[in-house]
C-alpha atoms as a PDB file:
ATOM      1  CA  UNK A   1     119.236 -46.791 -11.367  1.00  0.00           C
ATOM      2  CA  UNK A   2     122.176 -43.208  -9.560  1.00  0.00           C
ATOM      3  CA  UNK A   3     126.043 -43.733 -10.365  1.00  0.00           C
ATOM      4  CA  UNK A   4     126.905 -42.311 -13.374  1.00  0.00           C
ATOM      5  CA  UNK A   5     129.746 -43.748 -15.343  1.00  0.00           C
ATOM      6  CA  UNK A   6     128.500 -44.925 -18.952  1.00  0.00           C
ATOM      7  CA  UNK A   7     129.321 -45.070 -22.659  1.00  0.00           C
ATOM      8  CA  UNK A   8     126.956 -45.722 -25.407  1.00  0.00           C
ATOM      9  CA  UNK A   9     126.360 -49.208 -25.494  1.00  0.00           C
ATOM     10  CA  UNK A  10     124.791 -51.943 -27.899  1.00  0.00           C
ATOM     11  CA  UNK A  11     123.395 -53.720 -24.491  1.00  0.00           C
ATOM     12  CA  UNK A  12     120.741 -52.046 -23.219  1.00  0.00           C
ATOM     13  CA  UNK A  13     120.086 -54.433 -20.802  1.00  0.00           C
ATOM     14  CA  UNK A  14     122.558 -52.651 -17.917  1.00  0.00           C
ATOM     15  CA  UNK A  15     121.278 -49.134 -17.879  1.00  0.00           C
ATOM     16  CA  UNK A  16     121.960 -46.552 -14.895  1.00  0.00           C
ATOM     17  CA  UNK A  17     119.051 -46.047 -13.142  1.00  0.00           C
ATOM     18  CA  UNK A  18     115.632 -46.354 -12.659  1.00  0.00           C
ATOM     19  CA  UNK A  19     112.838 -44.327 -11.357  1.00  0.00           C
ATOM     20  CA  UNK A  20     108.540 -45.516 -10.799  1.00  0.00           C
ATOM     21  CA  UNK A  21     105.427 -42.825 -10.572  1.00  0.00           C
ATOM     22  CA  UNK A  22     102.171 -44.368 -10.063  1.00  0.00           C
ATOM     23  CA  UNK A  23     100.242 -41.342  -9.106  1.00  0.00           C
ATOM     24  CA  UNK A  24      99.482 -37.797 -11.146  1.00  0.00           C
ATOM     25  CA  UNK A  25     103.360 -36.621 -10.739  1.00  0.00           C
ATOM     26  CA  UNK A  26     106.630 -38.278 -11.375  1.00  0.00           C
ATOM     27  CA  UNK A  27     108.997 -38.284  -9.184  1.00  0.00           C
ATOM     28  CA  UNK A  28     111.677 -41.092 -10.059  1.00  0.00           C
ATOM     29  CA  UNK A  29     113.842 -41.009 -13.779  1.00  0.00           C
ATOM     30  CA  UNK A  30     116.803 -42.549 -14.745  1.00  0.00           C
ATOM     31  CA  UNK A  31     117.969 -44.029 -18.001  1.00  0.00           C
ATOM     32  CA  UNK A  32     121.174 -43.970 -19.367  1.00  0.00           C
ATOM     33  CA  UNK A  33     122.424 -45.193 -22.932  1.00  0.00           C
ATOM     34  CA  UNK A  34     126.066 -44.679 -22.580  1.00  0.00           C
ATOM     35  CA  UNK A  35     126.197 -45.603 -19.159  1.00  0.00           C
ATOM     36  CA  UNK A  36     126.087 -49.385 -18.703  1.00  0.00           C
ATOM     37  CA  UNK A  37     128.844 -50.353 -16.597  1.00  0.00           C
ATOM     38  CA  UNK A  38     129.082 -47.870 -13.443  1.00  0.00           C
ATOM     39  CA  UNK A  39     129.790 -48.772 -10.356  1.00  0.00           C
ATOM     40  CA  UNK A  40     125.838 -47.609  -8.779  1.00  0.00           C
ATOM     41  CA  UNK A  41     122.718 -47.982 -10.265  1.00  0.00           C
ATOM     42  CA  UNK A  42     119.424 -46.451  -8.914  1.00  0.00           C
ATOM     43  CA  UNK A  43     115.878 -46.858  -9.145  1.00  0.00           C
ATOM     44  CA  UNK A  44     112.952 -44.455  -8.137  1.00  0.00           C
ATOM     45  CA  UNK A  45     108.999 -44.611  -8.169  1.00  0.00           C
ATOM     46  CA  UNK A  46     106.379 -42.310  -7.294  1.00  0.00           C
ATOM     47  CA  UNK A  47     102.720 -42.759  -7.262  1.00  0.00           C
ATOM     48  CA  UNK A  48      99.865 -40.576  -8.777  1.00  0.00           C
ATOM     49  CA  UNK A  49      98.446 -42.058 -12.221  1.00  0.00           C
ATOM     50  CA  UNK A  50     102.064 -42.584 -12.622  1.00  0.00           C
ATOM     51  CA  UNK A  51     105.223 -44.568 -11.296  1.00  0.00           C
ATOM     52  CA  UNK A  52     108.869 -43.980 -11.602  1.00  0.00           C
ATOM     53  CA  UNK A  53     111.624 -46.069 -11.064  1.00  0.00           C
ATOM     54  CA  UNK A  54     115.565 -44.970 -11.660  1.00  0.00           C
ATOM     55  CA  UNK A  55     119.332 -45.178 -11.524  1.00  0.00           C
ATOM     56  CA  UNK A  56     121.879 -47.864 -10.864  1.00  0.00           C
ATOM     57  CA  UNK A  57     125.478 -47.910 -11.585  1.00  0.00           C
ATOM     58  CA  UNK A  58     126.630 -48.894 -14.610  1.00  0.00           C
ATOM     59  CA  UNK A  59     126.308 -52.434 -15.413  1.00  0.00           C
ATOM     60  CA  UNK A  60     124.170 -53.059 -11.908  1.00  0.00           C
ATOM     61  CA  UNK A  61     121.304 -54.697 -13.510  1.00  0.00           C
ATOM     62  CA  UNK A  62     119.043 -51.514 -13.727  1.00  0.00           C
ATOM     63  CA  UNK A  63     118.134 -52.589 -17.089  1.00  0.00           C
ATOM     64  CA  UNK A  64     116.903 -55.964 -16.093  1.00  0.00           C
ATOM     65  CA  UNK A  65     114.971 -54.525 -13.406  1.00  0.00           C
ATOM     66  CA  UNK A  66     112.798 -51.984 -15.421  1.00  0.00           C
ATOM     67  CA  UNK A  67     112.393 -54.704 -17.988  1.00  0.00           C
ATOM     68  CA  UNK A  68     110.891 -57.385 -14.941  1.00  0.00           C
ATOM     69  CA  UNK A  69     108.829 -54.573 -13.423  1.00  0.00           C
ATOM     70  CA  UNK A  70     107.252 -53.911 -16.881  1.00  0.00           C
ATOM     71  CA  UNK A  71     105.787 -57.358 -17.638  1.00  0.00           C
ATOM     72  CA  UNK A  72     104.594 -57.064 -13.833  1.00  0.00           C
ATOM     73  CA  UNK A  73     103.141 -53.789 -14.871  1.00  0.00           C
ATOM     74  CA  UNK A  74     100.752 -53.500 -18.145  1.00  0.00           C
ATOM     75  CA  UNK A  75     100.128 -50.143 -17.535  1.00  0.00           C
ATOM     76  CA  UNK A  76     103.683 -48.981 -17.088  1.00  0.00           C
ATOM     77  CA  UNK A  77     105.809 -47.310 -19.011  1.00  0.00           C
ATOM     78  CA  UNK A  78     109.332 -47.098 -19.723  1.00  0.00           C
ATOM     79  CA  UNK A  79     112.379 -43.855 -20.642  1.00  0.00           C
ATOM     80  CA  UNK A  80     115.492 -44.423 -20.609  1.00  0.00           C
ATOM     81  CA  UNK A  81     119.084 -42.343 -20.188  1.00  0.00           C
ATOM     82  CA  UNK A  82     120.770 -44.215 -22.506  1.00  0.00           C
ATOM     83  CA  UNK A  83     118.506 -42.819 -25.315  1.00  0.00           C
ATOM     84  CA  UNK A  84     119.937 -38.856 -24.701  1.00  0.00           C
ATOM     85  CA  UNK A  85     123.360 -39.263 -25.175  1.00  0.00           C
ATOM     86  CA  UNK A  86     124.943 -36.874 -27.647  1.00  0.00           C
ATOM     87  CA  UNK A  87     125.734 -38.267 -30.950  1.00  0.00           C
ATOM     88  CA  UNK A  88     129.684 -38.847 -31.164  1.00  0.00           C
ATOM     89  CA  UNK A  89     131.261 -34.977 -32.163  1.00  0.00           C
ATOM     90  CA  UNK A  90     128.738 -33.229 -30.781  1.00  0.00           C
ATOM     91  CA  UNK A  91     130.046 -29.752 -29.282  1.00  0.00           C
ATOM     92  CA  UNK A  92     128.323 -30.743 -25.928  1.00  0.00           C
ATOM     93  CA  UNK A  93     130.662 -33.187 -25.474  1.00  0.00           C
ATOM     94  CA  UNK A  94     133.924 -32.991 -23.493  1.00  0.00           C
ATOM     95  CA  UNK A  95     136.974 -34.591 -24.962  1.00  0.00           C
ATOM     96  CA  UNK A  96     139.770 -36.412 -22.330  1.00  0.00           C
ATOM     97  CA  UNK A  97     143.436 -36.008 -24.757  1.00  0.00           C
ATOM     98  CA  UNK A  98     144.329 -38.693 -22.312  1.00  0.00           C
ATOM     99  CA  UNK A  99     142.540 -41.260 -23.058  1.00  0.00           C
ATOM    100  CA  UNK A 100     141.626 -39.662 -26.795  1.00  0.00           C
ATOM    101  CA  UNK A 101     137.784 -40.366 -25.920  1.00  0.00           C
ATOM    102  CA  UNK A 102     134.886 -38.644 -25.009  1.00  0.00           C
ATOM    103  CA  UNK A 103     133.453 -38.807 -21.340  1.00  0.00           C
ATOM    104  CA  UNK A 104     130.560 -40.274 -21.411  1.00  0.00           C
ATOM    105  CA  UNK A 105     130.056 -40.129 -17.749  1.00  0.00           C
ATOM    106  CA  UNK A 106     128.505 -36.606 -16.888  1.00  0.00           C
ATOM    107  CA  UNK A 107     125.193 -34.881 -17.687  1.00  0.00           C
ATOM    108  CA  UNK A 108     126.946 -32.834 -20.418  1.00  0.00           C
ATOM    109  CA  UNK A 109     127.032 -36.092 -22.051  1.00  0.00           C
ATOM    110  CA  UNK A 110     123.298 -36.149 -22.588  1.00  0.00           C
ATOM    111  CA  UNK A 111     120.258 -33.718 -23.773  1.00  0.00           C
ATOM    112  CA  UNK A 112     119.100 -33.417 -20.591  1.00  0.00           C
ATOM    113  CA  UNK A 113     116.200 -30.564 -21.498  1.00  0.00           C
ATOM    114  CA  UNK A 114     114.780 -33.381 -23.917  1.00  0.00           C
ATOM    115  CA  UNK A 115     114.680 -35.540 -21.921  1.00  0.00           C
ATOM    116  CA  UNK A 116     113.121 -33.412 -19.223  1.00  0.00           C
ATOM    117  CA  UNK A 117     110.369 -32.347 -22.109  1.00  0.00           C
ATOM    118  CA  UNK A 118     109.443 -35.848 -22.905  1.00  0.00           C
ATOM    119  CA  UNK A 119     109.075 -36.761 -18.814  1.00  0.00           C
ATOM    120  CA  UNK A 120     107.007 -33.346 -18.570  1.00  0.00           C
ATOM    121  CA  UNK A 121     104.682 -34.451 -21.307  1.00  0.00           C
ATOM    122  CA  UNK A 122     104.503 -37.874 -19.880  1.00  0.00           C
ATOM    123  CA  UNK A 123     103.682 -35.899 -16.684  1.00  0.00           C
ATOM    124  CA  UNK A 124     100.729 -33.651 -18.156  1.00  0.00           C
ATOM    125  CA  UNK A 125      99.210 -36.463 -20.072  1.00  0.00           C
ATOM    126  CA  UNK A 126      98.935 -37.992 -16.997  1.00  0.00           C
ATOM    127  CA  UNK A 127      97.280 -34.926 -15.553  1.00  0.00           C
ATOM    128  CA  UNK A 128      95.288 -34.287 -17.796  1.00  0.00           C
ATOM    129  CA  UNK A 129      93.607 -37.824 -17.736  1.00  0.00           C
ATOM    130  CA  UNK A 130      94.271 -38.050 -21.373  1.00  0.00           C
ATOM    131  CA  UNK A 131      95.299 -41.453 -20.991  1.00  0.00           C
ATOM    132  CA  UNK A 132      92.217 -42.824 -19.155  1.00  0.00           C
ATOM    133  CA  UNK A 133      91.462 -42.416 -15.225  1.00  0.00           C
ATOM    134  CA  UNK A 134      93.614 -45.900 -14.689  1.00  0.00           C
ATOM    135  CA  UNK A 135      96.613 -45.650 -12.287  1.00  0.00           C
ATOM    136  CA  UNK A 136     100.046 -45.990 -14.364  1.00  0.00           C
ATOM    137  CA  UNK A 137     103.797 -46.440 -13.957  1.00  0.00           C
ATOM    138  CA  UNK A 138     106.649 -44.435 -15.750  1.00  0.00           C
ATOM    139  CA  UNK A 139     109.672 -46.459 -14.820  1.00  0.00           C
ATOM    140  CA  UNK A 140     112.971 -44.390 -15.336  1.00  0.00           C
ATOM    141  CA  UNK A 141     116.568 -45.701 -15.492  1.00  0.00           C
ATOM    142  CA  UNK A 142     119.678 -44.257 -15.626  1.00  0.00           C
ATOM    143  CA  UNK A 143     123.053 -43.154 -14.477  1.00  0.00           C
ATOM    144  CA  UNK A 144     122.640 -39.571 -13.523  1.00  0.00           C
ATOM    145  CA  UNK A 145     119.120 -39.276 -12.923  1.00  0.00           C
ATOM    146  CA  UNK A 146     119.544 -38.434  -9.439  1.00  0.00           C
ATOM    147  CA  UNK A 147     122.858 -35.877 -10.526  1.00  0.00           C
ATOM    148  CA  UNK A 148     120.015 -33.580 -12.287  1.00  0.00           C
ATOM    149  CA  UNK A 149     118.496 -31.429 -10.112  1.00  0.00           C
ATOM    150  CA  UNK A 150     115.551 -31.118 -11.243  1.00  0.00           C
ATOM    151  CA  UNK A 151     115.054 -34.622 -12.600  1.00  0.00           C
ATOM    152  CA  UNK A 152     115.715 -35.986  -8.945  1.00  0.00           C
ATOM    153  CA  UNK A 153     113.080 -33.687  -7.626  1.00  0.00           C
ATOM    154  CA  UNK A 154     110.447 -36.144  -9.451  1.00  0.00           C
ATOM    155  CA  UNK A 155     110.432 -39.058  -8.046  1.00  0.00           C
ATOM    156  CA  UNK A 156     108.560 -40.546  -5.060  1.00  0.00           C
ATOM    157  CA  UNK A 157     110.723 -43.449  -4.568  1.00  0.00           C
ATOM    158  CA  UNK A 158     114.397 -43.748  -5.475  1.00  0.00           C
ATOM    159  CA  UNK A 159     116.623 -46.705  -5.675  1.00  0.00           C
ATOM    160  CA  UNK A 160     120.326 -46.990  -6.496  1.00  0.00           C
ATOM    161  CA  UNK A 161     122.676 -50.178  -7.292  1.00  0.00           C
ATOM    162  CA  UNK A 162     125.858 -50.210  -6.061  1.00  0.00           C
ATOM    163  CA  UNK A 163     129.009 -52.708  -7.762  1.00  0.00           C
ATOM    164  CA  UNK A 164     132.513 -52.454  -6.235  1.00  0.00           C
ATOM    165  CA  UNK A 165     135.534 -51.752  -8.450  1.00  0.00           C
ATOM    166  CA  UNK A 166     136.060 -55.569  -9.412  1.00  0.00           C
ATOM    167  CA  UNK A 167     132.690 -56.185 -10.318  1.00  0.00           C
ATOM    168  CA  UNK A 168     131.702 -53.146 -12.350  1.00  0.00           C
ATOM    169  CA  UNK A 169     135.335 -53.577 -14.472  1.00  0.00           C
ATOM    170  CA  UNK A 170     134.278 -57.267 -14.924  1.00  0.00           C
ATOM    171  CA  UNK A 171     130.839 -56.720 -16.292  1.00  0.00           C
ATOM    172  CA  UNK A 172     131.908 -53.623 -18.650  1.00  0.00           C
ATOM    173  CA  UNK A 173     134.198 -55.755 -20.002  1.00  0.00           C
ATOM    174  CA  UNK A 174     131.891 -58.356 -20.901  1.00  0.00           C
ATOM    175  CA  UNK A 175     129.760 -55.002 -23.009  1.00  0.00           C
ATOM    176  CA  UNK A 176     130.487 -53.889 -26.454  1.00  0.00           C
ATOM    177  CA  UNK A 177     129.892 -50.182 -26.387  1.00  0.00           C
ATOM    178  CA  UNK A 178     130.000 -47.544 -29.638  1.00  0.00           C
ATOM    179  CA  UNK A 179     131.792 -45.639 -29.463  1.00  0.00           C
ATOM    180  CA  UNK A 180     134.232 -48.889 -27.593  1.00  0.00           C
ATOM    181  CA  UNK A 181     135.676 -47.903 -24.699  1.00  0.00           C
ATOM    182  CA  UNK A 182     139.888 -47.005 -25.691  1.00  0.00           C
ATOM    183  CA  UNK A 183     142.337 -48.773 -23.073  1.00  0.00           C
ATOM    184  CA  UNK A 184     142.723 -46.903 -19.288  1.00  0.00           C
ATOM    185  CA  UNK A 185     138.737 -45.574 -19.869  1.00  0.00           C
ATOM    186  CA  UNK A 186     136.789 -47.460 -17.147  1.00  0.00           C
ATOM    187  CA  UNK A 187     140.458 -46.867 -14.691  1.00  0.00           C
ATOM    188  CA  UNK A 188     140.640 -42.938 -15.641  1.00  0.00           C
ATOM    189  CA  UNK A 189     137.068 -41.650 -16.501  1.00  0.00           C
ATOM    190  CA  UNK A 190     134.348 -44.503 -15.750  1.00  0.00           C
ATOM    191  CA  UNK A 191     135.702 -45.397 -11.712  1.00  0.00           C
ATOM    192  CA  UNK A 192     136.362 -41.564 -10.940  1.00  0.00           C
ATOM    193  CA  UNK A 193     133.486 -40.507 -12.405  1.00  0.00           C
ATOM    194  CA  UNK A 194     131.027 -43.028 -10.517  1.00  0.00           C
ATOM    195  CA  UNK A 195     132.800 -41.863  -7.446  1.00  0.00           C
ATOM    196  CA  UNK A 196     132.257 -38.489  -7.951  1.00  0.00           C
ATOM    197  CA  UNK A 197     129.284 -38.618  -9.192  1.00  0.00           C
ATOM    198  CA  UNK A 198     127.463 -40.809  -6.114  1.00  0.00           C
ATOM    199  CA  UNK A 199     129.126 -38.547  -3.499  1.00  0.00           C
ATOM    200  CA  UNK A 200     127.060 -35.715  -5.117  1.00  0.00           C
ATOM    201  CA  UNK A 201     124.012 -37.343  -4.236  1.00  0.00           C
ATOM    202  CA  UNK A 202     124.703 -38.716  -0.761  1.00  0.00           C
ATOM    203  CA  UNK A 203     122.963 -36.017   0.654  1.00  0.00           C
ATOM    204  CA  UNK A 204     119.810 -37.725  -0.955  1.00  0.00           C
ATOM    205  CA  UNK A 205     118.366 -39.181   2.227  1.00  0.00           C
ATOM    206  CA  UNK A 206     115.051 -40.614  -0.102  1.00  0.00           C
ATOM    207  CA  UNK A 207     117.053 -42.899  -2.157  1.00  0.00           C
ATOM    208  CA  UNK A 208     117.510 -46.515  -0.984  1.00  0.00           C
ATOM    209  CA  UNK A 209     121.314 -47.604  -1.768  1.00  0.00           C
ATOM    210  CA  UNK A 210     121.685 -51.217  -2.342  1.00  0.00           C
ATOM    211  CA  UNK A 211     125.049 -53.021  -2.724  1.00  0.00           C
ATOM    212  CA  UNK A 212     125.553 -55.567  -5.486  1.00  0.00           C
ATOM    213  CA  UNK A 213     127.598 -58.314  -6.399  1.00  0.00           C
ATOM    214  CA  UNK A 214     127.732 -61.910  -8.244  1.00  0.00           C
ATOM    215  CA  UNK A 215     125.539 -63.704  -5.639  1.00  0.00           C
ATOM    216  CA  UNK A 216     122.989 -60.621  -5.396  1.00  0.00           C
ATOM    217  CA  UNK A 217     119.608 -61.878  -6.256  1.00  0.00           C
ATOM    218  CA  UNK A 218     117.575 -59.230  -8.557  1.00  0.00           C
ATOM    219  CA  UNK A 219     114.336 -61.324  -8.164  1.00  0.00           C
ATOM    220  CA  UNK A 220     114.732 -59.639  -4.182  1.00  0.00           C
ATOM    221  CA  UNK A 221     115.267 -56.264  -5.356  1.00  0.00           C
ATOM    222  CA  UNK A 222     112.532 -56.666  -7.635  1.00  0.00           C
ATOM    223  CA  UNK A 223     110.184 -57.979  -4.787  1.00  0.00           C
ATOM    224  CA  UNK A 224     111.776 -54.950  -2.544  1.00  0.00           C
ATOM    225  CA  UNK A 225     110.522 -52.939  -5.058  1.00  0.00           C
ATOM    226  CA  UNK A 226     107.348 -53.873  -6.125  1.00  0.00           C
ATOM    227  CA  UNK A 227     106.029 -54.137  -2.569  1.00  0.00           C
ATOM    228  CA  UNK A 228     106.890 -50.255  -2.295  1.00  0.00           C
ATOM    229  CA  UNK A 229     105.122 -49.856  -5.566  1.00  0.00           C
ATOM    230  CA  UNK A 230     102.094 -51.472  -4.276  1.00  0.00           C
ATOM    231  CA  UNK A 231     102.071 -49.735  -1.325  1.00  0.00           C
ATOM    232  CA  UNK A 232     101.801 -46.099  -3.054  1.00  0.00           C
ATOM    233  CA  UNK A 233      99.191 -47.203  -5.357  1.00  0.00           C
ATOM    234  CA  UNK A 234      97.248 -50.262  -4.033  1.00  0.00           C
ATOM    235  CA  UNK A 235      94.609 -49.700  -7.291  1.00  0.00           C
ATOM    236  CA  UNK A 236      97.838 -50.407 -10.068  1.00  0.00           C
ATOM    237  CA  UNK A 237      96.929 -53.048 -11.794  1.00  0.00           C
ATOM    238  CA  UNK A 238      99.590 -55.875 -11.418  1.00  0.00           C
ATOM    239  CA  UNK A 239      99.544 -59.064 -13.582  1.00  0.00           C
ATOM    240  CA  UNK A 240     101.125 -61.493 -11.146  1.00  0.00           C
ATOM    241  CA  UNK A 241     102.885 -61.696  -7.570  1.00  0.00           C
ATOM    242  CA  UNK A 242     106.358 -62.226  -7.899  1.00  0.00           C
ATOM    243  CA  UNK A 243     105.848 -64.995  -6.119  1.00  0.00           C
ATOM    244  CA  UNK A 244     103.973 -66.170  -8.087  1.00  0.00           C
ATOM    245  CA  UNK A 245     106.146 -65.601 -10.493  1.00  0.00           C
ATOM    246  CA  UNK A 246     108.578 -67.452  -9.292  1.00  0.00           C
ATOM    247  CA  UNK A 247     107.189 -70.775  -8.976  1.00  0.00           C
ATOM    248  CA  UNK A 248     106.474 -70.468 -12.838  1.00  0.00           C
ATOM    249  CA  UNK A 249     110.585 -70.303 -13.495  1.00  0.00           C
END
């Protein structure tokens, strides 16, 4: 899931984005640890022995997502954004007097070339065949995973969850984030950000945008999803349907 308007939170079950690879590239990441309660979130796969899935707004229900797809998945694996933020006072980060906080929502914000390294590695294991000839899925999730460049170059299917202003203030609120977001944060950096920050990607005509609320059903999205999954890479092993899933709830 690829908004990008996060802070480092405690709940890692609302990341940013989220990417899938199923075949020998990746071309989907997103993962965001101080990004939880943007407005977007996407998600992006690819297929080769790999799949990707990334970026969401914050608080879309990214998190949720990756974490469904990956008991669908046994072979799949999972990175996420969240995990590369900058530790509070590092020099990378860029401090707002106004709010007398850090912003956590840009790509400054996180060690992007490490996390690039670990996808790479991911990548040429992969290759390589180092981790048997089996078809697998890197699932991806974050914020700004489509704001990278390079990073958005990856993927071979990209999704992105969208919240409106009410929503996304309503769920952040309901996070505990560290550091916790100061008063006027999610009005004067988070919003502004995630605006900013999805109208740099617009021109992005691979990623599917989908618009979330309260009565949005993630069990579709996941279905949605999947099905695209399955059609890259018919040989990924899959433990279930989600229908069948379903009828086990």
């Amino acid at each position: 899931m690829a908004d990008g308007n996060e802070t480092p939170s405690t709940d890692k079950e609302n990341g940013h984005t989220l990417s899938v690879d199923l075949e020998n590239k990746i071309k989907e990441v997103n993962l965001n640890q101080n990004s939880d309660t943007s407005a977007d979130e996407s998600i992006e796969h690819k297929l080769t022995q790999t799949d990707h899935l990334n970026k969401n707004a914050t608080n879309s229900g990214k998190s949720t997502l990756a974490a469904q797809l990956l008991k669908l998945y046994p072979r799949a694996m999972h990175i996420c954004q969240d995990i590369y933020f900058w530790e509070p006072g590092n020099e990378n980060l860029e401090f707002v007097p106004e709010v007398n906080h850090n912003n956590w929502e840009k790509l400054s914000a996180m060690d992007m070339n490490r996390m690039m390294a670990d996808i790479k590695a991911w990548i040429q294991k992969q290759e390589s065949g180092g981790d048997n000839s089996l078809p697998s899925l890197l699932i991806i999730e974050g914020i700004l995973i489509f704001n990278h460049k390079e990073l958005t170059t990856l993927f071979d299917k990209k999704y992105f969850l969208k919240l409106d202003f009410d929503t996304c203030r309503k769920r952040r609120l309901q996070r505990t984030y560290n550091p916790s977001d100061p008063p006027g944060y999610f009005e004067k950096i988070v919003w502004p950000m995630y605006l900013s920050n999805l109208s740099d990607i617009q021109q992005q005509d691979d990623i599917v945008f989908f618009t979330c609320d309260e009565k949005t059903e993630l069990s579709d999205l996941l279905e949605k999803m999947s099905t695209d999954i399955q059609n890259l890479h018919p040989a990924l092993e899959i433990k279930q349907s989600i229908k069948h899933s379903r009828q086990q709830e």
